[in-house]
Protein backbone atom coordinates (compact mmCIF):
# COMPACT_ATOMS: atom_id res chain seq x y z
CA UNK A 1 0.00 0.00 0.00
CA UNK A 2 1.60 3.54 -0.72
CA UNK A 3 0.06 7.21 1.69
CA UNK A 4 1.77 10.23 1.30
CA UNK A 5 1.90 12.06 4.77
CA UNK A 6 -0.59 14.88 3.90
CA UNK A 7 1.73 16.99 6.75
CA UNK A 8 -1.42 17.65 9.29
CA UNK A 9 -1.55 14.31 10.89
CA UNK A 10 -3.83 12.96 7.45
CA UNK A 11 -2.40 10.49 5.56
CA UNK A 12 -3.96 9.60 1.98
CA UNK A 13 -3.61 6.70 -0.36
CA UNK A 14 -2.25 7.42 -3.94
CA UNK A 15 -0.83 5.77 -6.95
CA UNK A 16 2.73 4.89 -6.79
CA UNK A 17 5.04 7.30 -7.13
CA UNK A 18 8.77 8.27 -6.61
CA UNK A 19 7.63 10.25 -3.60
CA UNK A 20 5.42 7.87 -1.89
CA UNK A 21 6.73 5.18 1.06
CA UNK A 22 5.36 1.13 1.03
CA UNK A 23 3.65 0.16 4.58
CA UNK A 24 2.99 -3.20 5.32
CA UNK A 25 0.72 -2.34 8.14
CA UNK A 26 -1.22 0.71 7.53
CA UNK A 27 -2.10 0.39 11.27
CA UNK A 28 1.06 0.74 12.91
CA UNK A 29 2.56 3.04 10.59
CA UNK A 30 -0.37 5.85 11.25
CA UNK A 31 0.04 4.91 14.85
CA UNK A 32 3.79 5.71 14.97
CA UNK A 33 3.60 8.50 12.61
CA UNK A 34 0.24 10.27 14.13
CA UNK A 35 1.24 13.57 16.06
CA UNK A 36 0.94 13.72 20.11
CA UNK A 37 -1.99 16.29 19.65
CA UNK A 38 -3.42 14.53 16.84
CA UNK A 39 -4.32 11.75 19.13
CA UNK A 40 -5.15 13.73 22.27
CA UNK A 41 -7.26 15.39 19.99
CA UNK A 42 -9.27 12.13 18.78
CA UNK A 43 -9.34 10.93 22.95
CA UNK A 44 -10.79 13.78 23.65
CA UNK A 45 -13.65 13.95 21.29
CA UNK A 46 -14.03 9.58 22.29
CA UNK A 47 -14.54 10.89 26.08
CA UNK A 48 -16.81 13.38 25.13
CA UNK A 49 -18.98 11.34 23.21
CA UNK A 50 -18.92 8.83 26.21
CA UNK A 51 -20.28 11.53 28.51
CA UNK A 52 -23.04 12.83 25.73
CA UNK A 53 -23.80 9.03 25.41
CA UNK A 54 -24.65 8.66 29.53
CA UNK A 55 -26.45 12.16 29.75
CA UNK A 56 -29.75 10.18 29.99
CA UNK A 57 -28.74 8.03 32.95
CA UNK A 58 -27.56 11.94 34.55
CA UNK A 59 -31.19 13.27 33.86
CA UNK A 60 -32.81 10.08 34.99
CA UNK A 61 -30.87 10.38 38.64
CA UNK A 62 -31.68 13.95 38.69
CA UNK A 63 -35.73 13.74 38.18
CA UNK A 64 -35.25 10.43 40.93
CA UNK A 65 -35.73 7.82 38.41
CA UNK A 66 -32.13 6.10 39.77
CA UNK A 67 -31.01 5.81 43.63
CA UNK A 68 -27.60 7.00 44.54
CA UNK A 69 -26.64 3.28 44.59
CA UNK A 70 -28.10 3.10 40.89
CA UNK A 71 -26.00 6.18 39.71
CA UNK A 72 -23.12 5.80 41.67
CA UNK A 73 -20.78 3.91 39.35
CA UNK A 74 -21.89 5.84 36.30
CA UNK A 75 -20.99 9.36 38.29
CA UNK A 76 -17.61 8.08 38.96
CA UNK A 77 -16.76 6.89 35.39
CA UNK A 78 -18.23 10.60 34.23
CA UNK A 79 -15.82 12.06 36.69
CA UNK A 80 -12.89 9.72 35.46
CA UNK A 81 -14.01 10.98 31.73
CA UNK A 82 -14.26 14.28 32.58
CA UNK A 83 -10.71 14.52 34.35
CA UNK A 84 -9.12 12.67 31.14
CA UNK A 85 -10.58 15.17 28.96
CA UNK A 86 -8.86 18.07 31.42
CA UNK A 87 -5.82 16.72 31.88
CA UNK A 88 -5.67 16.27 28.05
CA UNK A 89 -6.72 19.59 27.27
CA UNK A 90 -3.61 20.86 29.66
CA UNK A 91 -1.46 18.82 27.64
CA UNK A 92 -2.58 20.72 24.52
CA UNK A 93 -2.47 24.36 26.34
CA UNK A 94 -6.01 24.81 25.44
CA UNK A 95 -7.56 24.45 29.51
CA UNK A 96 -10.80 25.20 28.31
């Protein structure tokens, strides 16, 4: 398979050319070659969609359709998500 490193952490596929590199494992190579902030980027918007994902289980503890033994574990994971997404967004300089 032959990408050409597009230079903004995108990679294409194109014919072969003289200016092209052969990967055996597309995978890996993105992977290795995928900028810090690239990725941190991409975790970030994962986490995020976890926490959109389990808003319904926050709205159904706060009108009392879940006990505090019901929402428990979810609130915790939330909190985990929501501290990965902060510390990550410290790592890029962009604390909002």
């Amino acid at each position: 398979m032959k990408i050409k490193d597009l230079g903004d952490g995108n990679y294409q596929t194109f014919p072969i050319t003289d200016d092209m590199i052969e990967v055996d494992d597309i995978d890996a190579w993105v992977e290795e070659h995928t900028p810090q902030w690239k990725k941190n980027e991409s975790r970030i918007f994962e986490l995020k969609k976890n926490l959109a994902d389990t808003d319904y289980q926050a709205t159904k503890y706060a009108e009392g359709w879940l006990t505090d033994e019901e929402y428990a574990p979810i609130k915790a994971q939330r909190q985990a998500w929501r501290d990965e997404i902060n510390e990550l967004e410290e790592l890029m300089g962009d604390g909002e």
